[in-house]
PDB file of N, CA and C in Angstrom:
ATOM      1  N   UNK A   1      55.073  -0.701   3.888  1.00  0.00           N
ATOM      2  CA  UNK A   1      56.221  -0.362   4.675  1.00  0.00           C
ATOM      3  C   UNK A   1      56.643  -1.608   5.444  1.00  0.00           C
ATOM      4  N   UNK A   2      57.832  -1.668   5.671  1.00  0.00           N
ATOM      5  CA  UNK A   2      58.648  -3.187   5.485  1.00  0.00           C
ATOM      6  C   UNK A   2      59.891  -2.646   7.080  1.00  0.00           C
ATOM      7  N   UNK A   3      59.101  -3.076   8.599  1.00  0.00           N
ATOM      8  CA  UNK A   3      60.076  -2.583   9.642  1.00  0.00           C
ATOM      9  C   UNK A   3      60.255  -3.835  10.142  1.00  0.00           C
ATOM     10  N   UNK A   4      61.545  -4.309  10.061  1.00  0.00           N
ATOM     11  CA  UNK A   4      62.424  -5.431  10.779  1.00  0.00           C
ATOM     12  C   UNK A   4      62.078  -5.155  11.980  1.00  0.00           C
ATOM     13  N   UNK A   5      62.027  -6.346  12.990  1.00  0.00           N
ATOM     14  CA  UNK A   5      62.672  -6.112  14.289  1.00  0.00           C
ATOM     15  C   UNK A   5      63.036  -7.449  14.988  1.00  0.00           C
ATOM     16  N   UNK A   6      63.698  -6.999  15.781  1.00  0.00           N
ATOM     17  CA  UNK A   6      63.961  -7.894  16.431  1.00  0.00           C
ATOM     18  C   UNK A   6      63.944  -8.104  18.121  1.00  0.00           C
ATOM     19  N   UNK A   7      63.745  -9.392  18.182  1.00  0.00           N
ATOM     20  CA  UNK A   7      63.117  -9.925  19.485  1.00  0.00           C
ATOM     21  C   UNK A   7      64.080 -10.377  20.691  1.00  0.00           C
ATOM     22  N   UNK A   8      64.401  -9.768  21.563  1.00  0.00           N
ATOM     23  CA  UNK A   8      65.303 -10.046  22.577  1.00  0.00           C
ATOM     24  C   UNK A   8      64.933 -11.628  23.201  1.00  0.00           C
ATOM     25  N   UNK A   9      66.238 -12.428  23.244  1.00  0.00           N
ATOM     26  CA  UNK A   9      66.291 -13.397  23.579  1.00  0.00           C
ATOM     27  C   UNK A   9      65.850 -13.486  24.981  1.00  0.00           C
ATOM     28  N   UNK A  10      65.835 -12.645  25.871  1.00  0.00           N
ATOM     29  CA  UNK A  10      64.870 -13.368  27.409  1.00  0.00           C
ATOM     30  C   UNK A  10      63.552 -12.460  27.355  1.00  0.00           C
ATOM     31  N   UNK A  11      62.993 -12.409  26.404  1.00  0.00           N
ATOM     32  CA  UNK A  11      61.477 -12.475  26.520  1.00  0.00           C
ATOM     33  C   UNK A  11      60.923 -13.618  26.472  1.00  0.00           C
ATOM     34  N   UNK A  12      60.200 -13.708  27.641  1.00  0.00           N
ATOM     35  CA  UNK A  12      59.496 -15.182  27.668  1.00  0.00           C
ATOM     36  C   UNK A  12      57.862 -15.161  26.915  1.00  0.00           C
ATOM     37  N   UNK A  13      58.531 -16.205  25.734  1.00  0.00           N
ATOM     38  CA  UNK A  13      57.373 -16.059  24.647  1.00  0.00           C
ATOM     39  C   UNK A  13      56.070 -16.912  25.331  1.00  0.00           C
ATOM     40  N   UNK A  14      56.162 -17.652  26.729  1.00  0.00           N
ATOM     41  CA  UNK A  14      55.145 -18.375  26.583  1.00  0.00           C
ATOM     42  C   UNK A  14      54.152 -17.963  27.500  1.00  0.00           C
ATOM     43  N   UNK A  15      54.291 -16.556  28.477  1.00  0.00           N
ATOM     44  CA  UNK A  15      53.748 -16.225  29.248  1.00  0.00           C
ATOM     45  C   UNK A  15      52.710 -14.772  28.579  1.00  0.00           C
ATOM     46  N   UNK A  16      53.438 -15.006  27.038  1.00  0.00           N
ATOM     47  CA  UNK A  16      52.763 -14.079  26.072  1.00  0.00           C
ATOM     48  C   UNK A  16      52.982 -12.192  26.530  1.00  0.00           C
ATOM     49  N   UNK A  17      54.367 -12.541  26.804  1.00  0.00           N
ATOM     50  CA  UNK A  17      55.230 -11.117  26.509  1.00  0.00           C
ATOM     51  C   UNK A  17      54.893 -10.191  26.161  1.00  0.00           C
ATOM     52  N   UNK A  18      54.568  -8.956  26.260  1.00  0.00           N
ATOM     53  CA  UNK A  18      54.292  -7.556  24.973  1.00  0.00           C
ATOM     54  C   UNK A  18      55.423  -7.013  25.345  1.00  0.00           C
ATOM     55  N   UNK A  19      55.986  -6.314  24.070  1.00  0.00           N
ATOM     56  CA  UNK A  19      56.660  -4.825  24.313  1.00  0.00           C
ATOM     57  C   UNK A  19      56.926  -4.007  23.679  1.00  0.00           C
ATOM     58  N   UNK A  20      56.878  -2.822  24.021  1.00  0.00           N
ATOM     59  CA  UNK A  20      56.795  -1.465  22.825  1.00  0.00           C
ATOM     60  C   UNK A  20      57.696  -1.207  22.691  1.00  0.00           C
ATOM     61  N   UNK A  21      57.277  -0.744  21.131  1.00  0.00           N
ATOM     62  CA  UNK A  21      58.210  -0.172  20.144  1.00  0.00           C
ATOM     63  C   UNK A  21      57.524   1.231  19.248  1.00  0.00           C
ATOM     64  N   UNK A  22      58.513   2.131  19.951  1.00  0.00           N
ATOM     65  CA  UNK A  22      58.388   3.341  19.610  1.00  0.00           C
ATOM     66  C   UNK A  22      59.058   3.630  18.020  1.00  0.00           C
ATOM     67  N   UNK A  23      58.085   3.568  17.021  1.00  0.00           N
ATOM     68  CA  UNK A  23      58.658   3.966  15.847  1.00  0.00           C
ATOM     69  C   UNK A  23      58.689   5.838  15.322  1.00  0.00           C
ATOM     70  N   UNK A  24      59.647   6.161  15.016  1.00  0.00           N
ATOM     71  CA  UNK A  24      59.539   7.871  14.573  1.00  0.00           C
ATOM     72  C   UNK A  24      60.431   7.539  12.826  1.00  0.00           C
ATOM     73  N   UNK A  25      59.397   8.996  12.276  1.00  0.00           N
ATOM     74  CA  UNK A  25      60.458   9.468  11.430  1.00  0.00           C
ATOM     75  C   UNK A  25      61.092  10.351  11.014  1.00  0.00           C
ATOM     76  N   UNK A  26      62.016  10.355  10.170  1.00  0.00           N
ATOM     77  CA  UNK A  26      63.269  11.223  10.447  1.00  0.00           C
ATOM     78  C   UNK A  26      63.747  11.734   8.872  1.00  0.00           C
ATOM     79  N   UNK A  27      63.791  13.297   9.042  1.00  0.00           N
ATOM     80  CA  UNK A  27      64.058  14.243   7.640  1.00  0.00           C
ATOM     81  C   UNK A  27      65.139  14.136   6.887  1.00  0.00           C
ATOM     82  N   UNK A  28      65.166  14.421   5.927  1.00  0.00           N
ATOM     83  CA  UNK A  28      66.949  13.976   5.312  1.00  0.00           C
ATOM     84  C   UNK A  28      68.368  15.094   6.765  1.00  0.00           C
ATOM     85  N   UNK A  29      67.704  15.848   7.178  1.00  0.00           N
ATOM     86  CA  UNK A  29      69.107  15.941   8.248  1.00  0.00           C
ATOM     87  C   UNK A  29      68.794  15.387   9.286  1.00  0.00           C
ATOM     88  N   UNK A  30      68.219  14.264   9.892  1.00  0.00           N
ATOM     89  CA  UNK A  30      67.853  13.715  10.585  1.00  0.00           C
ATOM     90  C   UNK A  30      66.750  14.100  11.710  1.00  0.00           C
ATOM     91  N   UNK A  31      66.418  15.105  11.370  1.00  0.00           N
ATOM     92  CA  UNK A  31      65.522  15.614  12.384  1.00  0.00           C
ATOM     93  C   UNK A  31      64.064  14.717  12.450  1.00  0.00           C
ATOM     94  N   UNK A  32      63.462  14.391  13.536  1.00  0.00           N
ATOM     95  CA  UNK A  32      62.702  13.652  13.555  1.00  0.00           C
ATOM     96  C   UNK A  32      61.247  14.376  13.332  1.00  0.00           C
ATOM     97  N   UNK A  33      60.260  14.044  12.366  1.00  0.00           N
ATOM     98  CA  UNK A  33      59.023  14.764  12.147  1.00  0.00           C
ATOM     99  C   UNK A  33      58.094  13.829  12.711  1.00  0.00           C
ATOM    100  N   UNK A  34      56.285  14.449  12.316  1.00  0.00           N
ATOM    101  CA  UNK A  34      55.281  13.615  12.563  1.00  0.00           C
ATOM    102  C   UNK A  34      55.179  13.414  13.760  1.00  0.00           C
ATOM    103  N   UNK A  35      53.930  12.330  14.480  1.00  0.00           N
ATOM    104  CA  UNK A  35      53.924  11.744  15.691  1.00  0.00           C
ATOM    105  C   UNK A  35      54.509  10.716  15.849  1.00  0.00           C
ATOM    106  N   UNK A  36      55.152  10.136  16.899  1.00  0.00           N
ATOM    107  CA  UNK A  36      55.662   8.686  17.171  1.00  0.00           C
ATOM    108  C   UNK A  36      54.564   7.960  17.157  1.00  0.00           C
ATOM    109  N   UNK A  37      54.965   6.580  16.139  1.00  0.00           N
ATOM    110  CA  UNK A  37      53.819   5.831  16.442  1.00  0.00           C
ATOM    111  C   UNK A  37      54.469   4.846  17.703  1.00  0.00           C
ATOM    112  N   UNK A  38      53.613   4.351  18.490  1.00  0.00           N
ATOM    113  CA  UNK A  38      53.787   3.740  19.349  1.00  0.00           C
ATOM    114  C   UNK A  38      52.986   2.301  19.260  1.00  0.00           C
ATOM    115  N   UNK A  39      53.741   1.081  19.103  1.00  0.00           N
ATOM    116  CA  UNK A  39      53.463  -0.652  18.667  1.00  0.00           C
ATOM    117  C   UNK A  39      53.534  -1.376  19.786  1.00  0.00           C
ATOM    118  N   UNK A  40      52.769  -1.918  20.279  1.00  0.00           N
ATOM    119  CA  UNK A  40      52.225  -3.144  21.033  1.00  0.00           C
ATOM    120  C   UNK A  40      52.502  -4.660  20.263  1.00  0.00           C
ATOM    121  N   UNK A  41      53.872  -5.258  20.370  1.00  0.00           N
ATOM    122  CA  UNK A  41      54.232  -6.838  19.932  1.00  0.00           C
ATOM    123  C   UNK A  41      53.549  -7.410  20.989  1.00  0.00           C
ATOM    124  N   UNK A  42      53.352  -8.311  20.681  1.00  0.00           N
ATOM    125  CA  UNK A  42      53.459 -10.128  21.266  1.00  0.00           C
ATOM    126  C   UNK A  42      53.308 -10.720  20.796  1.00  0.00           C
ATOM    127  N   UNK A  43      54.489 -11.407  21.157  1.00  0.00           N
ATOM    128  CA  UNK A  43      55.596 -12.844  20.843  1.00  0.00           C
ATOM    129  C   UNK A  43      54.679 -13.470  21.206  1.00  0.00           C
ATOM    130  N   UNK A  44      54.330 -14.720  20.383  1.00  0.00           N
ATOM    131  CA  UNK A  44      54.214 -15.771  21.096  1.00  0.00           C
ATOM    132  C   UNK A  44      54.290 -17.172  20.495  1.00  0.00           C
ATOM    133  N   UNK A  45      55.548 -16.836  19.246  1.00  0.00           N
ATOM    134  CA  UNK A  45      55.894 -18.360  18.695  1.00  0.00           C
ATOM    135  C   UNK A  45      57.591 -18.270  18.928  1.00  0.00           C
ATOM    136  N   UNK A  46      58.535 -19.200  18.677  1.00  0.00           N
ATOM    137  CA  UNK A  46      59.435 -19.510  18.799  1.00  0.00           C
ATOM    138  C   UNK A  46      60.459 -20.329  19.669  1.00  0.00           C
ATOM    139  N   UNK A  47      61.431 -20.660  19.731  1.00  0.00           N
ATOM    140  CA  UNK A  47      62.079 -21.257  20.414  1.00  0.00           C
ATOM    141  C   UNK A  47      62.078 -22.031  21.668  1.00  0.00           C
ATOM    142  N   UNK A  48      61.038 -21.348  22.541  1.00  0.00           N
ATOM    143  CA  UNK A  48      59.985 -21.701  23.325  1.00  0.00           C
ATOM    144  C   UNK A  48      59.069 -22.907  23.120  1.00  0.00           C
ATOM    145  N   UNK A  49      58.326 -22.584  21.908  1.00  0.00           N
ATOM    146  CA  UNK A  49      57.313 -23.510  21.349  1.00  0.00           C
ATOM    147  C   UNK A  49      58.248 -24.445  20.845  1.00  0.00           C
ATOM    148  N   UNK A  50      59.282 -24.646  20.188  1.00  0.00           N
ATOM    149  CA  UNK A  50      59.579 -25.346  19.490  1.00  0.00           C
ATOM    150  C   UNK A  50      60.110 -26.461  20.958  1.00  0.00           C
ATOM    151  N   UNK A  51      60.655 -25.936  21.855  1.00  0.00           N
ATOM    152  CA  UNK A  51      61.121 -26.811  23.091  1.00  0.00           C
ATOM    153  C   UNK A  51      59.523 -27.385  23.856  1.00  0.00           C
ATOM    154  N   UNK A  52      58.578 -26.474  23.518  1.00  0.00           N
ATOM    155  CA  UNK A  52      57.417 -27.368  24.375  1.00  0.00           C
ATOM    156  C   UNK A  52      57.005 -28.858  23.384  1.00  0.00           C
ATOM    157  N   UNK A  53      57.561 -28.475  21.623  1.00  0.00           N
ATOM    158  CA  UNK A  53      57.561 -29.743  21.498  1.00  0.00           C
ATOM    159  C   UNK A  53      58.056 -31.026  21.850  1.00  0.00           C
ATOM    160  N   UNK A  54      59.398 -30.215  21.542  1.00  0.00           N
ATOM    161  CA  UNK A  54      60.080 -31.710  22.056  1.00  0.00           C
ATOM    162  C   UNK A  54      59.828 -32.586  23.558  1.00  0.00           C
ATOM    163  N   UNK A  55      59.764 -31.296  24.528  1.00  0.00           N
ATOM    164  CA  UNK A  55      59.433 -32.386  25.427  1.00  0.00           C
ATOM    165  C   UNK A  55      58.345 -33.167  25.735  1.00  0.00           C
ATOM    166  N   UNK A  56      56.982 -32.387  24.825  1.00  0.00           N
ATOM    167  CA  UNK A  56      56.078 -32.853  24.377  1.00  0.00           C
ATOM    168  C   UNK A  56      56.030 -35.018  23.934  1.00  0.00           C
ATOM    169  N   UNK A  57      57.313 -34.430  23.057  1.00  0.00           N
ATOM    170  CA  UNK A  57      57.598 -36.155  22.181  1.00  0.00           C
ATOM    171  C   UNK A  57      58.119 -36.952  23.136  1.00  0.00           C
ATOM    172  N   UNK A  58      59.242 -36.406  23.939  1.00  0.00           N
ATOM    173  CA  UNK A  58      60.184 -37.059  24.722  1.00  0.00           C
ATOM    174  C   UNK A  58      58.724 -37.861  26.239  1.00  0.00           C
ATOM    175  N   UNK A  59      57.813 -36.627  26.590  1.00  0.00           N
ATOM    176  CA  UNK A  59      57.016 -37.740  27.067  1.00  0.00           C
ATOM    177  C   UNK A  59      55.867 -38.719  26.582  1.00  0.00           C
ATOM    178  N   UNK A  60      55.681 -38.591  25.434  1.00  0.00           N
ATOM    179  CA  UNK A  60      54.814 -39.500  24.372  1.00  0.00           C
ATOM    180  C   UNK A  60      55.344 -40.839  24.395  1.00  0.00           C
ATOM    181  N   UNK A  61      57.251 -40.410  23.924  1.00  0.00           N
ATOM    182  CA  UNK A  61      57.698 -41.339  23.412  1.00  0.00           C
ATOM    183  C   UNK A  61      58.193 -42.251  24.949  1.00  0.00           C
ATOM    184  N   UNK A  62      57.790 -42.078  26.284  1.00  0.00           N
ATOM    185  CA  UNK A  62      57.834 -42.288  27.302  1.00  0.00           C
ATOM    186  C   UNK A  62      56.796 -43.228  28.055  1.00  0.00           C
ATOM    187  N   UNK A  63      55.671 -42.968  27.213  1.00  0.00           N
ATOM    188  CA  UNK A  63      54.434 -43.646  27.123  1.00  0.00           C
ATOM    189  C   UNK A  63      53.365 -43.231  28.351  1.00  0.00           C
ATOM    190  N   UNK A  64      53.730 -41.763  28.511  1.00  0.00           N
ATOM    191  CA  UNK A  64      53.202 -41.195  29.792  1.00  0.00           C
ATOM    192  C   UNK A  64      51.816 -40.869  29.648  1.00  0.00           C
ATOM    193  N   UNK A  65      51.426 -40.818  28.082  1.00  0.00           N
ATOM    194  CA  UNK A  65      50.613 -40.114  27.606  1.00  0.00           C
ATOM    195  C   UNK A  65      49.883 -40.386  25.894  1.00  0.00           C
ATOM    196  N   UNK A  66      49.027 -39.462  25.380  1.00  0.00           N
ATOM    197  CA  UNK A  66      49.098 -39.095  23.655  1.00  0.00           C
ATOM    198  C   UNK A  66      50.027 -37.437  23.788  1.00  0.00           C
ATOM    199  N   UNK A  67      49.821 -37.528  22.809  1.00  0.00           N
ATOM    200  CA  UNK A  67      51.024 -36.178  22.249  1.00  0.00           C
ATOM    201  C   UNK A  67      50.316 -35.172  22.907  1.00  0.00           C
ATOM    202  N   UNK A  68      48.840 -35.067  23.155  1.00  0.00           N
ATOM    203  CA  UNK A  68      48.113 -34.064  23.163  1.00  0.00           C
ATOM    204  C   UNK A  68      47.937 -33.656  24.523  1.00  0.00           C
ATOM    205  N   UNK A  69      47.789 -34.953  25.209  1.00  0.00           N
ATOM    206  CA  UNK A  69      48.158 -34.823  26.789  1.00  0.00           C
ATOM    207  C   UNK A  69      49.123 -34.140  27.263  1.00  0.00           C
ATOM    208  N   UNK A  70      50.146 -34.648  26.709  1.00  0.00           N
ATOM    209  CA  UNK A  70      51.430 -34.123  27.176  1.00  0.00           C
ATOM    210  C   UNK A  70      52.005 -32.477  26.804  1.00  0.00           C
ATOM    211  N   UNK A  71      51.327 -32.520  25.612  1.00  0.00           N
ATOM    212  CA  UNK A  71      51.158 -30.914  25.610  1.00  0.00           C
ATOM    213  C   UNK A  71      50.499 -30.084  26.472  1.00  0.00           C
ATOM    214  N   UNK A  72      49.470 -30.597  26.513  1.00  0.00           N
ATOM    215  CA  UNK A  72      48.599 -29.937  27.668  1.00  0.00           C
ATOM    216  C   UNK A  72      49.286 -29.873  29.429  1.00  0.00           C
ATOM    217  N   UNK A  73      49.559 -31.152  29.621  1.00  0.00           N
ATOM    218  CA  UNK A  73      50.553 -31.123  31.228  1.00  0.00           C
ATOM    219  C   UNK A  73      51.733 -29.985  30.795  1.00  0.00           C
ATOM    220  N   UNK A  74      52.462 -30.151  29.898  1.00  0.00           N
ATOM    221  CA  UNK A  74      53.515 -29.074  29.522  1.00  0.00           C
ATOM    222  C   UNK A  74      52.820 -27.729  29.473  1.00  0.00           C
ATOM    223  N   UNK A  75      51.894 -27.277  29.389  1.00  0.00           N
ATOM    224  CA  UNK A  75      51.470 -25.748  29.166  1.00  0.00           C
ATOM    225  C   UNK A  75      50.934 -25.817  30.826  1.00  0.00           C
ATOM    226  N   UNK A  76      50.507 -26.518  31.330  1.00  0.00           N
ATOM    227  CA  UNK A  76      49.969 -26.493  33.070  1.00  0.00           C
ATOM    228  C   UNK A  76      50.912 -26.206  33.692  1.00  0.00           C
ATOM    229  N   UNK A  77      51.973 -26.487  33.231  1.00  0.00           N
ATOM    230  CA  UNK A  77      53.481 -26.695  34.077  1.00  0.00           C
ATOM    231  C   UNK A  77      54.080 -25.470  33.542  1.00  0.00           C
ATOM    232  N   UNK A  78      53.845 -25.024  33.029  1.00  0.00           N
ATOM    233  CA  UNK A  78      55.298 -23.488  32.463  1.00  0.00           C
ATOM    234  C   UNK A  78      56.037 -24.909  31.767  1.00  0.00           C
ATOM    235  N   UNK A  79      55.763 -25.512  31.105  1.00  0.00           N
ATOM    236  CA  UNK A  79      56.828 -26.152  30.306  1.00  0.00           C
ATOM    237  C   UNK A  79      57.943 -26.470  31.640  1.00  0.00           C
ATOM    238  N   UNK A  80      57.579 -26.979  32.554  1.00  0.00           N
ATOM    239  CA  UNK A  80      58.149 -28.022  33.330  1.00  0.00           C
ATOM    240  C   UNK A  80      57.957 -29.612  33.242  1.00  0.00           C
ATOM    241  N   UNK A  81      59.155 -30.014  32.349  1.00  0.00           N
ATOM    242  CA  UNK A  81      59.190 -31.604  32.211  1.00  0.00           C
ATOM    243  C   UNK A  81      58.800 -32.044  33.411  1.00  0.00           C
ATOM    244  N   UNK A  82      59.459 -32.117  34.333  1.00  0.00           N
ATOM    245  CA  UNK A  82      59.040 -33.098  35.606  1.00  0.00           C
ATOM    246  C   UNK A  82      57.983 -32.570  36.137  1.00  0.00           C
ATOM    247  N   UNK A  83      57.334 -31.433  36.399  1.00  0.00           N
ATOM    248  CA  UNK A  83      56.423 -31.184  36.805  1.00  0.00           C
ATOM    249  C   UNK A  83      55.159 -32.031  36.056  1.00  0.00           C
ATOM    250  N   UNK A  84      55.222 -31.915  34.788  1.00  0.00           N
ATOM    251  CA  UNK A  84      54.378 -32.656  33.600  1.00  0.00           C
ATOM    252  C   UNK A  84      54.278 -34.011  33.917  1.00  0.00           C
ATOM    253  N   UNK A  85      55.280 -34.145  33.815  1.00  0.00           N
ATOM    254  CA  UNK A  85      55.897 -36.320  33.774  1.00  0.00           C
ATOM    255  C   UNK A  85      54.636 -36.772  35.083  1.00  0.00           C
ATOM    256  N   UNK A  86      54.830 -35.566  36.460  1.00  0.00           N
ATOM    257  CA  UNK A  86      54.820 -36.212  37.429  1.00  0.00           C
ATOM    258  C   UNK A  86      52.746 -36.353  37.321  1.00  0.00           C
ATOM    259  N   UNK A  87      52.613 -35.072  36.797  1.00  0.00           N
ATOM    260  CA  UNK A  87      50.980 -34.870  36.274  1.00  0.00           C
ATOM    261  C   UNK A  87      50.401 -35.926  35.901  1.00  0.00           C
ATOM    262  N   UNK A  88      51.227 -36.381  34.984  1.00  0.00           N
ATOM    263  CA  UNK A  88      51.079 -37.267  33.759  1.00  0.00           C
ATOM    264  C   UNK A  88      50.750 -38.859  34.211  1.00  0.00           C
ATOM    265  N   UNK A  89      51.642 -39.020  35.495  1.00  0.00           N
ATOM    266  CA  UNK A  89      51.994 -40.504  35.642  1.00  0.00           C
ATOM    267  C   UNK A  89      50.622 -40.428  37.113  1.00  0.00           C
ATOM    268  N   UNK A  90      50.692 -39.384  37.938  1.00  0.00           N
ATOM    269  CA  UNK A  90      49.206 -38.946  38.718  1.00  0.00           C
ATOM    270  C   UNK A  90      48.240 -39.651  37.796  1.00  0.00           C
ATOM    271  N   UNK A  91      47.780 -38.864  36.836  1.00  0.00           N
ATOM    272  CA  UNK A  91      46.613 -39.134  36.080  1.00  0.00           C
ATOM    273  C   UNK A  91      46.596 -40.618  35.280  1.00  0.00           C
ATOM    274  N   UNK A  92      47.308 -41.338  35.148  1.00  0.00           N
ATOM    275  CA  UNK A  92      47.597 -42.356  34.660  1.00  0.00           C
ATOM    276  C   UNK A  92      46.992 -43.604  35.521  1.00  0.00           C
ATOM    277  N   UNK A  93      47.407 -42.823  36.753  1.00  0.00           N
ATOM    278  CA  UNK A  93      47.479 -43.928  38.173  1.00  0.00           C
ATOM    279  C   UNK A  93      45.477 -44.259  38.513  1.00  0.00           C
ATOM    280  N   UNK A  94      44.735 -42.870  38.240  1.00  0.00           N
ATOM    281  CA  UNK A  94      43.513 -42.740  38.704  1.00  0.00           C
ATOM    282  C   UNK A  94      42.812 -43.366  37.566  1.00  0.00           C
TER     283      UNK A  94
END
């Protein structure tokens, strides 16, 4: 069984989101039979991740860091660039 869904754009995928989805089904006059199943998602790839890369690169390519660092200051930070940068250039200093 093959159920699409789709993911509302202000769920924040990186704080690892859940949300239910009440699936039922339904008789040829639409009457709904059976129990509802009830689904527990979490998100936790997309658009989000794809932006913790980049700023990921943008401070690599900054020389604040390795890629891996800077991922890591970016996940400390909620994916706050400057918060990161400022982590980054702290730890640099010591």
């Amino acid at each position: 069984m093959n159920i699409p869904l789709s993911i509302p754009d202000e769920l924040d995928k990186l704080v690892n989101d859940t949300i239910l989805v009440e699936l039922s089904f339904f008789g040829p006059k639409q009457y709904p039979f059976g129990q509802k199943v009830v689904l527990k998602v979490k998100v936790n790839e997309g658009e989000q991740e794809l932006n913790l890369y980049k700023a990921a690169i943008n401070l690599t390519e900054a020389g604040l860091g390795t890629f891996d660092e800077c991922v890591e200051a970016l996940q400390k930070c909620s994916c706050d660039e400057n918060a990161a940068c400022e982590m980054l250039v702290e730890k640099n200093r010591n």
